[in-house]
N, C-alpha and C. Protein backbone atom coordinates (compact mmCIF):
# COMPACT_ATOMS: atom_id res chain seq x y z
N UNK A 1 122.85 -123.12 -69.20
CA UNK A 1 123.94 -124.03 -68.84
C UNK A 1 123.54 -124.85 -67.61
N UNK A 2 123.90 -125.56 -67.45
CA UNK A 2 123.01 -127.05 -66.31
C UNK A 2 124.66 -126.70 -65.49
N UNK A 3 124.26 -126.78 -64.40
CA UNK A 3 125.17 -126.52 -63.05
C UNK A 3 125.35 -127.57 -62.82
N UNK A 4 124.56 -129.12 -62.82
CA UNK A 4 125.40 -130.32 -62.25
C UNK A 4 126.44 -130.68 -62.27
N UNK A 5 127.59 -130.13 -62.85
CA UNK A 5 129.04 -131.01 -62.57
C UNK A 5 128.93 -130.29 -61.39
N UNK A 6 128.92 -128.94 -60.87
CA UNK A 6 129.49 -127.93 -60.11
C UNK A 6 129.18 -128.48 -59.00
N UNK A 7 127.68 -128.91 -58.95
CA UNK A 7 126.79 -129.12 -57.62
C UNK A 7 127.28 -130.37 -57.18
N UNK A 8 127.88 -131.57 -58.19
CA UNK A 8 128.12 -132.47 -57.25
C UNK A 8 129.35 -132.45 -56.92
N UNK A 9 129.97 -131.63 -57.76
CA UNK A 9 131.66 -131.33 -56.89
C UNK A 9 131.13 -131.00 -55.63
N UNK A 10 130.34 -129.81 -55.45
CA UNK A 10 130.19 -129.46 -54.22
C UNK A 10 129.87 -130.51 -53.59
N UNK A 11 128.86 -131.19 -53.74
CA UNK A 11 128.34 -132.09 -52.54
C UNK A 11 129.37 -133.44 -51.79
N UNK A 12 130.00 -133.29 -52.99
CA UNK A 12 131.68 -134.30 -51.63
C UNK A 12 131.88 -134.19 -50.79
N UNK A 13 131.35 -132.70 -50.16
CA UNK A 13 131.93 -132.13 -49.14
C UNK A 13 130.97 -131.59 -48.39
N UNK A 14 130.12 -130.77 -49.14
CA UNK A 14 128.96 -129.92 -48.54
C UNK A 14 127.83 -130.34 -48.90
N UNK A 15 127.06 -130.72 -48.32
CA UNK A 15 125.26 -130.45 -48.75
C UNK A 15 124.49 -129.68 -48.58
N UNK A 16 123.82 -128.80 -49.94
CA UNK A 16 123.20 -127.83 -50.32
C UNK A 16 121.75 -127.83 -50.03
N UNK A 17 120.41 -126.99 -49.69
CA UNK A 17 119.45 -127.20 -49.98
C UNK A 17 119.17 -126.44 -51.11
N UNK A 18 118.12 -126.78 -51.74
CA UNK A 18 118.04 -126.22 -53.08
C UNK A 18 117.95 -124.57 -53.21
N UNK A 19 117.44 -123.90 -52.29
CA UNK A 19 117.97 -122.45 -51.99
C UNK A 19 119.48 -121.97 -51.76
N UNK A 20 120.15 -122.46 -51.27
CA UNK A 20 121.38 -122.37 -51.16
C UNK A 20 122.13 -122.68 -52.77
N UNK A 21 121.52 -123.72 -52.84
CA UNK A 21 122.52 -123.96 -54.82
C UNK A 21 121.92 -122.60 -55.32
N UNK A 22 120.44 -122.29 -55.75
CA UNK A 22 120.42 -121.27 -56.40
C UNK A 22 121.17 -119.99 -56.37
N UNK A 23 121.34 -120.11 -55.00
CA UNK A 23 122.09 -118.60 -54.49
C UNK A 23 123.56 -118.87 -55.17
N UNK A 24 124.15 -120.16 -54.54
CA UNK A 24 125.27 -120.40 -54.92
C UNK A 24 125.64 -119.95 -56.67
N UNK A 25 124.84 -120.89 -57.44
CA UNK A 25 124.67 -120.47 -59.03
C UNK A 25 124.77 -119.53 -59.39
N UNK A 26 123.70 -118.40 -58.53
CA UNK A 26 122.98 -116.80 -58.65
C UNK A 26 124.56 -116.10 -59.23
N UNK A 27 125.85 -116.60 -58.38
CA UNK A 27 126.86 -116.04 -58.27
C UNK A 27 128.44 -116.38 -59.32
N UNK A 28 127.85 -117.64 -59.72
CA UNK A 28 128.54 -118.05 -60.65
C UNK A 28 128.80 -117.21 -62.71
N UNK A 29 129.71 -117.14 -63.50
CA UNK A 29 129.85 -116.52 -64.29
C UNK A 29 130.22 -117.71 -65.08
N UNK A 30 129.69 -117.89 -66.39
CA UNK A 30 129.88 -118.81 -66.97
C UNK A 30 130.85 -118.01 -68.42
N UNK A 31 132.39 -118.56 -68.78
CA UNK A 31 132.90 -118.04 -70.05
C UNK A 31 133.40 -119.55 -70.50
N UNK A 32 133.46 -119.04 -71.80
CA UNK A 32 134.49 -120.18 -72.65
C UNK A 32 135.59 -119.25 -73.57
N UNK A 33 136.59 -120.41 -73.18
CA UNK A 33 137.96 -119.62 -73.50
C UNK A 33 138.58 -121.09 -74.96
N UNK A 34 139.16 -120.35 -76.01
CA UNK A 34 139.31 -120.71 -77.16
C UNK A 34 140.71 -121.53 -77.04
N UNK A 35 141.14 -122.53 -77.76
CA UNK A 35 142.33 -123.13 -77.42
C UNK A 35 143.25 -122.12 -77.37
N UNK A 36 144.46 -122.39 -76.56
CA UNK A 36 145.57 -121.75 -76.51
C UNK A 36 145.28 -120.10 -75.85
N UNK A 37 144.28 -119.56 -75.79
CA UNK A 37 143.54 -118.64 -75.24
C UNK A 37 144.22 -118.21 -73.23
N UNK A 38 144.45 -117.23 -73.04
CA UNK A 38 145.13 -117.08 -71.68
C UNK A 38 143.64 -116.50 -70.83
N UNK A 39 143.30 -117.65 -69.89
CA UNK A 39 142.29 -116.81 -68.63
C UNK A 39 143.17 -116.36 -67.60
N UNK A 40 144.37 -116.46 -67.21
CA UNK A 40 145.30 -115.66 -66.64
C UNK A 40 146.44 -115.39 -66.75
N UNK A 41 147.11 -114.15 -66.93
CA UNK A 41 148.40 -114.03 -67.32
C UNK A 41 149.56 -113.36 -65.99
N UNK A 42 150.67 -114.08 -65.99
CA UNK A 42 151.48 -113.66 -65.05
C UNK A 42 151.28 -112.24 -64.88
N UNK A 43 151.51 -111.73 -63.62
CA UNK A 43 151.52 -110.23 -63.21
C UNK A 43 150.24 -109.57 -62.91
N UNK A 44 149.61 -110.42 -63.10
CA UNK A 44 147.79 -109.96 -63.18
C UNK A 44 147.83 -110.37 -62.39
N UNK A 45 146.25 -109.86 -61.45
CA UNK A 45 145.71 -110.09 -60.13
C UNK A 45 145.11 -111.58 -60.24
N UNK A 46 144.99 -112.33 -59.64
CA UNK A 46 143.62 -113.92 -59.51
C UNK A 46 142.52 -112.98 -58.80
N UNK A 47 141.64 -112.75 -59.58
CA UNK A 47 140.11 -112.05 -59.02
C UNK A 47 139.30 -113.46 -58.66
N UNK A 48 139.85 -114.86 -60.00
CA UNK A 48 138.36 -116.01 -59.36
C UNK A 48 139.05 -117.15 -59.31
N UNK A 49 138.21 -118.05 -58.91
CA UNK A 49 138.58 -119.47 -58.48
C UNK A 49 137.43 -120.10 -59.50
N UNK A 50 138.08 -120.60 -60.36
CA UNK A 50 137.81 -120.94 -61.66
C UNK A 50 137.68 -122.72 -61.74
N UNK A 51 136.46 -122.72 -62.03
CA UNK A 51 135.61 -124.32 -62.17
C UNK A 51 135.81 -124.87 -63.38
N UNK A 52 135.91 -126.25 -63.64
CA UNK A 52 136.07 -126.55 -65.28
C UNK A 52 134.91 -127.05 -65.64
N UNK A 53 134.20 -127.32 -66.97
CA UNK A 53 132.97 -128.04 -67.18
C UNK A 53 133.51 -129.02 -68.28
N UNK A 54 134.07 -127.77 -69.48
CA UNK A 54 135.09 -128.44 -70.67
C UNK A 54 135.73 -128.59 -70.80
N UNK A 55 136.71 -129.20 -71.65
CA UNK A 55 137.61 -128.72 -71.91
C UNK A 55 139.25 -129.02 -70.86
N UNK A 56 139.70 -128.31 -71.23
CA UNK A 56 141.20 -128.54 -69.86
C UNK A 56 141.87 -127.08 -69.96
N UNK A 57 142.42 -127.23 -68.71
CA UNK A 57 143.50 -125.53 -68.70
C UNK A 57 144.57 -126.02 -67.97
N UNK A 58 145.76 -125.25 -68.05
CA UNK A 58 146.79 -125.96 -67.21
C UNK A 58 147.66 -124.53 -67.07
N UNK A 59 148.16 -124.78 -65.43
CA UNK A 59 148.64 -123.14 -65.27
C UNK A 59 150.19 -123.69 -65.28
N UNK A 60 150.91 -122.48 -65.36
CA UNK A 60 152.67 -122.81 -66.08
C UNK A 60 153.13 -121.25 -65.24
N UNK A 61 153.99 -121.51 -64.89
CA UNK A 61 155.15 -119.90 -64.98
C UNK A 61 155.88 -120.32 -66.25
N UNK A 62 156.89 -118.97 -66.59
CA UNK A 62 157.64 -119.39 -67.84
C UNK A 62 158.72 -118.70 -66.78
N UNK A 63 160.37 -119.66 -66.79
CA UNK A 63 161.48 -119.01 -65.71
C UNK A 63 162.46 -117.48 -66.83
N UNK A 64 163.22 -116.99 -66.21
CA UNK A 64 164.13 -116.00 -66.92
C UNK A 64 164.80 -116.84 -68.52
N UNK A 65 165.04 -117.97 -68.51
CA UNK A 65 165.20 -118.54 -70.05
C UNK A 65 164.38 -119.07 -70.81
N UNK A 66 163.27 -118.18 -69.96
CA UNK A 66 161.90 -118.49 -71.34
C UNK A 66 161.16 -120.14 -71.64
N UNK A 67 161.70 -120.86 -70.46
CA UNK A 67 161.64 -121.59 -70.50
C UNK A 67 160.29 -121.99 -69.79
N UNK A 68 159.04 -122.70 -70.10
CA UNK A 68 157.39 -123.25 -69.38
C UNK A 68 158.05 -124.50 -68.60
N UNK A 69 157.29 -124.40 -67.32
CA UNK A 69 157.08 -125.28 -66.55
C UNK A 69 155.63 -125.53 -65.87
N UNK A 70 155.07 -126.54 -66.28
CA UNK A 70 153.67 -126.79 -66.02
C UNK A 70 153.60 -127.24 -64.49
N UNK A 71 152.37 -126.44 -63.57
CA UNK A 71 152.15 -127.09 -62.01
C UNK A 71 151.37 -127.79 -62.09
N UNK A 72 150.28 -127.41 -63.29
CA UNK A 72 148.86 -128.45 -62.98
C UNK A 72 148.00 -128.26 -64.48
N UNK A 73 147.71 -129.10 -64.12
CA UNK A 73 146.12 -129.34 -65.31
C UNK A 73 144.70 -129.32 -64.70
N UNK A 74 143.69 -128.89 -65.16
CA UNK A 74 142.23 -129.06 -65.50
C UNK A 74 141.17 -129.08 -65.67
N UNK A 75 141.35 -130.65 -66.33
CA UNK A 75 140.42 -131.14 -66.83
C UNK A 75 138.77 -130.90 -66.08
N UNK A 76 137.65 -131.45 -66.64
CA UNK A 76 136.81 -131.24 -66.41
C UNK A 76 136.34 -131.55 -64.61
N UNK A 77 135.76 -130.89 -63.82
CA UNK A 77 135.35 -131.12 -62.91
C UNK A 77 136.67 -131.03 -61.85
N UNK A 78 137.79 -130.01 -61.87
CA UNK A 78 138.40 -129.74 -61.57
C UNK A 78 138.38 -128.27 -61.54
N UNK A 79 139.02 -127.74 -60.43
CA UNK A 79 139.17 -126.34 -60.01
C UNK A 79 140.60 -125.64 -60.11
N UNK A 80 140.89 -124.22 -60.30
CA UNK A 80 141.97 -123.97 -60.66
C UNK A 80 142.31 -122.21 -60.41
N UNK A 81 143.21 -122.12 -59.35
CA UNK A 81 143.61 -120.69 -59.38
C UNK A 81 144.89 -120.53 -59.19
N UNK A 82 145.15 -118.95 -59.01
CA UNK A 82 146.57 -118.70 -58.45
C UNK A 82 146.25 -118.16 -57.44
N UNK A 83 146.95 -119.92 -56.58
CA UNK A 83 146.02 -119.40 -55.13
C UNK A 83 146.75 -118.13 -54.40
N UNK A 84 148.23 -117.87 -54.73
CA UNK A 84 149.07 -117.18 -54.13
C UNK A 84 148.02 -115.42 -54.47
N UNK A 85 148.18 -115.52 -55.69
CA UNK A 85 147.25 -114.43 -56.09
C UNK A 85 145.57 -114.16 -55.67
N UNK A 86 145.23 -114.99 -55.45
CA UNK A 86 143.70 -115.10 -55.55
C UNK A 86 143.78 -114.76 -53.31
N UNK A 87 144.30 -115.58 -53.14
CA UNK A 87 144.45 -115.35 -51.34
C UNK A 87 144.77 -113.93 -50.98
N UNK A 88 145.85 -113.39 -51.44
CA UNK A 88 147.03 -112.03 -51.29
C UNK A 88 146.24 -110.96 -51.82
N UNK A 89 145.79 -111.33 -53.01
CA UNK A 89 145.08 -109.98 -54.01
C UNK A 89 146.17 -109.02 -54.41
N UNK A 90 147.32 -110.15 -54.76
CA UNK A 90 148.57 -109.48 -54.93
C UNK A 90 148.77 -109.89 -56.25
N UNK A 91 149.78 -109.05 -57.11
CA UNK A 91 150.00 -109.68 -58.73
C UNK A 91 150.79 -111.23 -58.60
N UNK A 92 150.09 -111.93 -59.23
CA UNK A 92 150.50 -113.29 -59.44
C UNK A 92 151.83 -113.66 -60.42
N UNK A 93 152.18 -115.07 -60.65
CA UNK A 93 153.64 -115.32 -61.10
C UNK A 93 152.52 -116.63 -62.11
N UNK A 94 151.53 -117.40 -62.07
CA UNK A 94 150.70 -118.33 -62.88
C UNK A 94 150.34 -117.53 -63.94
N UNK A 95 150.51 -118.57 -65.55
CA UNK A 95 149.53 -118.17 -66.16
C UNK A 95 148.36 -119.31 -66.60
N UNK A 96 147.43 -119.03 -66.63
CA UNK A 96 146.34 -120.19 -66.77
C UNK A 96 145.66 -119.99 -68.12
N UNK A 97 146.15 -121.73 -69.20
CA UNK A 97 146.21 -121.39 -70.87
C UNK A 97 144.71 -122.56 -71.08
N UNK A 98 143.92 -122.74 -71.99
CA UNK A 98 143.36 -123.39 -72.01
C UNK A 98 144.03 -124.34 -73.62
N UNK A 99 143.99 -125.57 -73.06
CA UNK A 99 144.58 -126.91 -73.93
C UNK A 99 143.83 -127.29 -75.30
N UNK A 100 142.25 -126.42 -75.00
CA UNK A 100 141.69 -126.84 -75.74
C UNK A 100 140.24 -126.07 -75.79
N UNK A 101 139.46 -125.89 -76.66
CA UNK A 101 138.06 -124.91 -76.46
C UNK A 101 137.81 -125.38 -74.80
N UNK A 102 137.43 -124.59 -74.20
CA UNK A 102 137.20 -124.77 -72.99
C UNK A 102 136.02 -123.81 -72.12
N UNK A 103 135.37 -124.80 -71.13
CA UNK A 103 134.33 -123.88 -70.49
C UNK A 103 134.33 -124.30 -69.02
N UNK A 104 134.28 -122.81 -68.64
CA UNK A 104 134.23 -122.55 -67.28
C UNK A 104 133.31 -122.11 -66.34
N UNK A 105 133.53 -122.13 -65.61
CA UNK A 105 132.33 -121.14 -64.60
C UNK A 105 133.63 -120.64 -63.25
N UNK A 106 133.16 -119.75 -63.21
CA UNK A 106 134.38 -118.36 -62.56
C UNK A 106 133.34 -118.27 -61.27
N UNK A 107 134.17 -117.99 -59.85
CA UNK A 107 133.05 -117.55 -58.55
C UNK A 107 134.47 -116.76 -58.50
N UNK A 108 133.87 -115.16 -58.62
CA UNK A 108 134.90 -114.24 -58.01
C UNK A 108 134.95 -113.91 -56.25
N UNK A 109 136.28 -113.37 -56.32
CA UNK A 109 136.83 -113.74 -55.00
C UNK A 109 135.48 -112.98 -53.77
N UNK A 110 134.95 -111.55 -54.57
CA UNK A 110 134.18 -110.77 -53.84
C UNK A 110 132.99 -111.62 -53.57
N UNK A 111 132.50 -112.32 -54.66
CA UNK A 111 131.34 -113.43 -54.26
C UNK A 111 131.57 -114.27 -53.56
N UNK A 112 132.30 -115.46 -53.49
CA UNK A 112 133.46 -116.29 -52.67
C UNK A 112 132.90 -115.98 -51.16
N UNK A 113 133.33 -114.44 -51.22
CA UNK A 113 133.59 -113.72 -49.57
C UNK A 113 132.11 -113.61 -49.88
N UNK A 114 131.15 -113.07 -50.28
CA UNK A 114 129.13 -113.39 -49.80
C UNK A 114 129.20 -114.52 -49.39
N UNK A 115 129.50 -115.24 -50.26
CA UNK A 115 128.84 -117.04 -49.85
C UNK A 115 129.19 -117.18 -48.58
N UNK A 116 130.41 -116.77 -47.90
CA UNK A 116 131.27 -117.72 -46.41
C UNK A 116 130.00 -116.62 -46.22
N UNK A 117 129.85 -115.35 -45.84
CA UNK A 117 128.77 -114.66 -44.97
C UNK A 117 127.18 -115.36 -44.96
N UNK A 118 126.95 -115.43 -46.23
CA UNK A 118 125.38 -116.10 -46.47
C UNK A 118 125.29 -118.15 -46.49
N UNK A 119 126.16 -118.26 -47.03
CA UNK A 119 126.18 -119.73 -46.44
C UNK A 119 127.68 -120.09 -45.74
N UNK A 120 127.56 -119.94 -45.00
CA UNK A 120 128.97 -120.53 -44.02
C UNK A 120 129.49 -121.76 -44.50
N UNK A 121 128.42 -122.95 -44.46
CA UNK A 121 128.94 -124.27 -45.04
C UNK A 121 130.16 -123.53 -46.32
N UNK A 122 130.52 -122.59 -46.88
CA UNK A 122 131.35 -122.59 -47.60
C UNK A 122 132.60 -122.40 -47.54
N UNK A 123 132.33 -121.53 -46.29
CA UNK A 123 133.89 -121.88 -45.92
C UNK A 123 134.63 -122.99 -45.93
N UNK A 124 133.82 -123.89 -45.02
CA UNK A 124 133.77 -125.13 -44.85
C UNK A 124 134.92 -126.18 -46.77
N UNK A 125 134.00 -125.67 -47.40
CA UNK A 125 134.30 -126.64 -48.93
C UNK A 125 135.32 -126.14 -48.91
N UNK A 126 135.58 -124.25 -49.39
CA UNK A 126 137.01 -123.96 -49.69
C UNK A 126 137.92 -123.83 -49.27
N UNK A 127 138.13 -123.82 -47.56
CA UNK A 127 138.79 -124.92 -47.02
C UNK A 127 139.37 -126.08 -47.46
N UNK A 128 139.13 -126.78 -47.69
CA UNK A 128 139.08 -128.49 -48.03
C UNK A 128 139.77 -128.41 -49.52
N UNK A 129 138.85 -127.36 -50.42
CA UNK A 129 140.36 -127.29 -51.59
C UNK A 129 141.25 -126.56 -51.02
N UNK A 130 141.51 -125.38 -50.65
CA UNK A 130 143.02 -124.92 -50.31
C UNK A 130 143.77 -126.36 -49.27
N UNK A 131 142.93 -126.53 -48.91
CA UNK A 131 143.97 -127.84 -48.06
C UNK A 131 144.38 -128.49 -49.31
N UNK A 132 143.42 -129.40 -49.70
CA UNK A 132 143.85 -130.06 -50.77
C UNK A 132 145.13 -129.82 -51.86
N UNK A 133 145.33 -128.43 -52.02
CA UNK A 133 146.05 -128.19 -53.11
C UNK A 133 147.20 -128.06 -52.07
N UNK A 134 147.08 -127.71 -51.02
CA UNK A 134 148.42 -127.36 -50.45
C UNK A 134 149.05 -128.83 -50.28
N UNK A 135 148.46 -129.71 -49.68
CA UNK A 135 148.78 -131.32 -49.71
C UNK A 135 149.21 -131.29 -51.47
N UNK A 136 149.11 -130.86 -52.28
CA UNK A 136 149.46 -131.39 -53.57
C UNK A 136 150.50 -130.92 -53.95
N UNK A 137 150.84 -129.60 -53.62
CA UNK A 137 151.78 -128.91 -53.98
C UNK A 137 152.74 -129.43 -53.31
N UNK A 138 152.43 -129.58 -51.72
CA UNK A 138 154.09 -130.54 -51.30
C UNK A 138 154.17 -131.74 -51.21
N UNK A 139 153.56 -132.26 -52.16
CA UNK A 139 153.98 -133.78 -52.59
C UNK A 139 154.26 -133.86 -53.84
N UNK A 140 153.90 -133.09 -54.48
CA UNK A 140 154.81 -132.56 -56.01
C UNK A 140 155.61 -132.07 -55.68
N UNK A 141 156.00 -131.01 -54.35
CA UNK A 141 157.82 -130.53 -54.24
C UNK A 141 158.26 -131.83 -53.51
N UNK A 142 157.77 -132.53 -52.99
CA UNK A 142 158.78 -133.51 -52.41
C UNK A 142 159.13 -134.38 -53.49
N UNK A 143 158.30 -135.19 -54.95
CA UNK A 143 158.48 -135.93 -55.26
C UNK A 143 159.21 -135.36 -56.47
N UNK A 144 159.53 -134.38 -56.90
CA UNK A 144 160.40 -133.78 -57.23
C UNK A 144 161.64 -133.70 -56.99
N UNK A 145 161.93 -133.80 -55.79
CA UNK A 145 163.20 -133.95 -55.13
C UNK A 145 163.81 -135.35 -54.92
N UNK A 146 162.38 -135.63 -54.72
CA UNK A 146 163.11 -137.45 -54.08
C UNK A 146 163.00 -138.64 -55.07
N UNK A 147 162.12 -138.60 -56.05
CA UNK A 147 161.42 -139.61 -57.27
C UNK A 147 162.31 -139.53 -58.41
N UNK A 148 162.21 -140.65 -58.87
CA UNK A 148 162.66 -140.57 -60.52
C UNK A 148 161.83 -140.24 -61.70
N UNK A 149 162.33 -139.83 -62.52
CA UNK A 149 161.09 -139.46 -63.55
C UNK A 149 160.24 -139.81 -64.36
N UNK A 150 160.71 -141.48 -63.84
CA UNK A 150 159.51 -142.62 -64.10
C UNK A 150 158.37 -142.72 -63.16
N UNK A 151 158.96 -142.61 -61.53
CA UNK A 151 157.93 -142.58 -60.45
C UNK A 151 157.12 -141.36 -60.65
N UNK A 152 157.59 -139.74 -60.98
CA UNK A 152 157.13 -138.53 -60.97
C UNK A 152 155.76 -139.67 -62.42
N UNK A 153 156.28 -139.77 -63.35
CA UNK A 153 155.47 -139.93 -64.01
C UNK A 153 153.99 -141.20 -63.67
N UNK A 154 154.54 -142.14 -63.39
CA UNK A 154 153.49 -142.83 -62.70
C UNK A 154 152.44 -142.33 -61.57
N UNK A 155 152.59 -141.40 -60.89
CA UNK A 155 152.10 -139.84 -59.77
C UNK A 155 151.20 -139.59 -60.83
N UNK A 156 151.96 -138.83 -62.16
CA UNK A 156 151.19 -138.32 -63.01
C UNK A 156 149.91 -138.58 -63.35
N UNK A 157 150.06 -140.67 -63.91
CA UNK A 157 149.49 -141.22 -64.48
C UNK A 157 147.80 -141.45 -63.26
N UNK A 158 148.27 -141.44 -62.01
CA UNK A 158 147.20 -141.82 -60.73
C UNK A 158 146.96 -140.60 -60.42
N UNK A 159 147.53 -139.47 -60.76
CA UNK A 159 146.86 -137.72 -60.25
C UNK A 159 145.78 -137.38 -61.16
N UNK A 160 146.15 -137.52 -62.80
CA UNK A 160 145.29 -137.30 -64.14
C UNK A 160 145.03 -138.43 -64.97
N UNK A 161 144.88 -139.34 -64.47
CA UNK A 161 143.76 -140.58 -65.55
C UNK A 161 143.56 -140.12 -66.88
N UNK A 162 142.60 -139.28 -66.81
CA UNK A 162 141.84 -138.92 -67.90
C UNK A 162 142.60 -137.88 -69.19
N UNK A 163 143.20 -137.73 -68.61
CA UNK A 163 144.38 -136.78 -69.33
C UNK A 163 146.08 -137.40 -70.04
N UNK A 164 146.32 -138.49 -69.57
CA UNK A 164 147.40 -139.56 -70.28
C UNK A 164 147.38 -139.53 -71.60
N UNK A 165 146.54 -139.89 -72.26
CA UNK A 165 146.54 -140.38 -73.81
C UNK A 165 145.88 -139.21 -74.40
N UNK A 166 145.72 -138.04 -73.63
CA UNK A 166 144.87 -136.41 -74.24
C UNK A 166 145.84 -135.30 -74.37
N UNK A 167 146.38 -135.14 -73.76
CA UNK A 167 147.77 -134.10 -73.36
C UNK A 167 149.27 -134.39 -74.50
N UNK A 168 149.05 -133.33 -75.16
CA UNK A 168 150.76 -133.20 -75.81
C UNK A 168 151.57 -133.85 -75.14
N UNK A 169 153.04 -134.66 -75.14
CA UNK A 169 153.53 -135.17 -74.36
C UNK A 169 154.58 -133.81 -74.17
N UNK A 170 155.17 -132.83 -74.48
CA UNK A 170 155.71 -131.75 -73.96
C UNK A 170 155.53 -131.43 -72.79
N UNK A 171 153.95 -131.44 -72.83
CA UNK A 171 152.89 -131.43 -71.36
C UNK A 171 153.46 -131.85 -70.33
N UNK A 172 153.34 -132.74 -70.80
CA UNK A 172 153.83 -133.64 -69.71
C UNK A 172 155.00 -134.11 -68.95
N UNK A 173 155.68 -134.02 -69.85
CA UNK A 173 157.19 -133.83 -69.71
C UNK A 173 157.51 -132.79 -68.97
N UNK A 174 156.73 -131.29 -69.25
CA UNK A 174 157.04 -130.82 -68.32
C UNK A 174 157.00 -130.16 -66.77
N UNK A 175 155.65 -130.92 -66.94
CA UNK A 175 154.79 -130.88 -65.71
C UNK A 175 155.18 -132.32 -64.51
N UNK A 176 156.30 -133.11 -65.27
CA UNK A 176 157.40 -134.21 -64.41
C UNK A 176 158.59 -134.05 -64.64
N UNK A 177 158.54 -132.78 -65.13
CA UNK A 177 160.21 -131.96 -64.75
C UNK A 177 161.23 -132.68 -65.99
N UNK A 178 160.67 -133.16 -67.07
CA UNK A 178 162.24 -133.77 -67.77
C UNK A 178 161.75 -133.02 -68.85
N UNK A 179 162.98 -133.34 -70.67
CA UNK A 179 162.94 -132.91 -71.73
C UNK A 179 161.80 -133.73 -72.12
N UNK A 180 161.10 -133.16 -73.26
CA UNK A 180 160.25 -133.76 -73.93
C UNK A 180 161.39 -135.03 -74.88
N UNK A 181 162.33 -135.06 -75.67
CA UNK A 181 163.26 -136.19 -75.65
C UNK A 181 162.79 -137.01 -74.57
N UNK A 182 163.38 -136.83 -73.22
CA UNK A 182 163.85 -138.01 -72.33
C UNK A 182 162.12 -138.44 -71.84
N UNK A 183 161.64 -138.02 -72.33
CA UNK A 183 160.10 -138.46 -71.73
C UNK A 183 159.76 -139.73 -72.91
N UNK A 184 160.07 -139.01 -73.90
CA UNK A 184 159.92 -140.03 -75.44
C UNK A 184 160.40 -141.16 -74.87
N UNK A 185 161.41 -141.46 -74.24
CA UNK A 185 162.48 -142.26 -74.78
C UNK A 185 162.07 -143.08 -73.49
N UNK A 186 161.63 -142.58 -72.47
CA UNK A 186 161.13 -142.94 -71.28
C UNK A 186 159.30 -144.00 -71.91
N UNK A 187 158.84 -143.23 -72.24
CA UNK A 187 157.48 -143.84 -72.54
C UNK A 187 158.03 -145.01 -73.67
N UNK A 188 158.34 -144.85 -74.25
CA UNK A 188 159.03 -145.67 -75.43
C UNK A 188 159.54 -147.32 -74.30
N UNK A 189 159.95 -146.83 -73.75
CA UNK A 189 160.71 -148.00 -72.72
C UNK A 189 159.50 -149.26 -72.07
N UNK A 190 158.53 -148.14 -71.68
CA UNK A 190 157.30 -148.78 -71.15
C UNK A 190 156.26 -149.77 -72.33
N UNK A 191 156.34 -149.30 -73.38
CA UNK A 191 155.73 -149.90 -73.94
C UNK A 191 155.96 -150.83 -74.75
């Protein structure tokens, strides 16, 4: 499996010498998970911080009326945990489904913790995503609160590009908080 998506995610942020990627790699776990397939299920621990190559995954709680609500998607060259779980090492409330055949590469949390010891620069990167996601998460709770579900959706459209015209519209609908109806009827309007 060729590591370049991984390596230049990394390098946005960090620059590697080629000993350091190997090590980095050395530690990486490569799976592929089958459509509709669960790499994490509510109540379970987050052991990794999970890389995309293929494919798409999108993590959801389901509330007491059984009802899915999507936080996030992805797609390729995108990263994805339950950070609440994965930080705490406590049972999580995410489950993470894959949209479609999908392939990953997994850095578990125990490796994670080598790398900050053997390359420090790593702290450094995963840093920069937990920031990142935390900046995301409260601008998805704010715009939740304050946006309409045309603006939530236009967010959508400038957060996931690549995912608009790929994604079930259920998806989507419910990952900008309305019925799959009022999303119809909403996109319908636009076009």
């Amino acid at each position: 499996m060729s590591f370049q998506l991984i390596l230049n995610n990394l390098a946005k942020h960090i620059h590697l010498t080629t000993d350091e990627q190997e090590t980095f790699t050395a530690y990486l776990q490569t799976k592929k998970i089958k459509r509709k397939q669960l790499l994490l299920t509510d109540g379970d621990i987050c052991r990794y911080s999970t890389f995309v190559t293929s494919g798409c995954l999108r993590g959801y709680t389901v509330d007491k009326s059984g009802i899915e609500h999507v936080l996030s998607f992805a797609p390729p060259d995108w990263w994805i945990a339950d950070m609440y779980s994965l930080l705490s090492q406590k049972p999580g409330i995410l489950n993470i489904e894959a949209l479609e055949d999908t392939e990953v590469l997994l850095l578990s949390k125990v490796n994670q913790e080598k790398l900050y010891l053997e390359i420090p620069k790593f702290e450094h990167f995963f840093r920069i995503l937990t920031e990142n996601s935390l900046v995301a998460s409260q601008q998805r709770l704010i715009d939740g609160l304050s946006l309409t579900a045309e603006e939530r959706y236009n967010n959508f459209c400038k957060r996931y590009p690549t995912l608009i015209d790929h994604l079930p519209q259920k998806q989507i609908a419910s990952y900008i908080g309305v019925t799959p109806e009022f999303f119809s009827r909403m996109r319908n309007k636009r076009h």
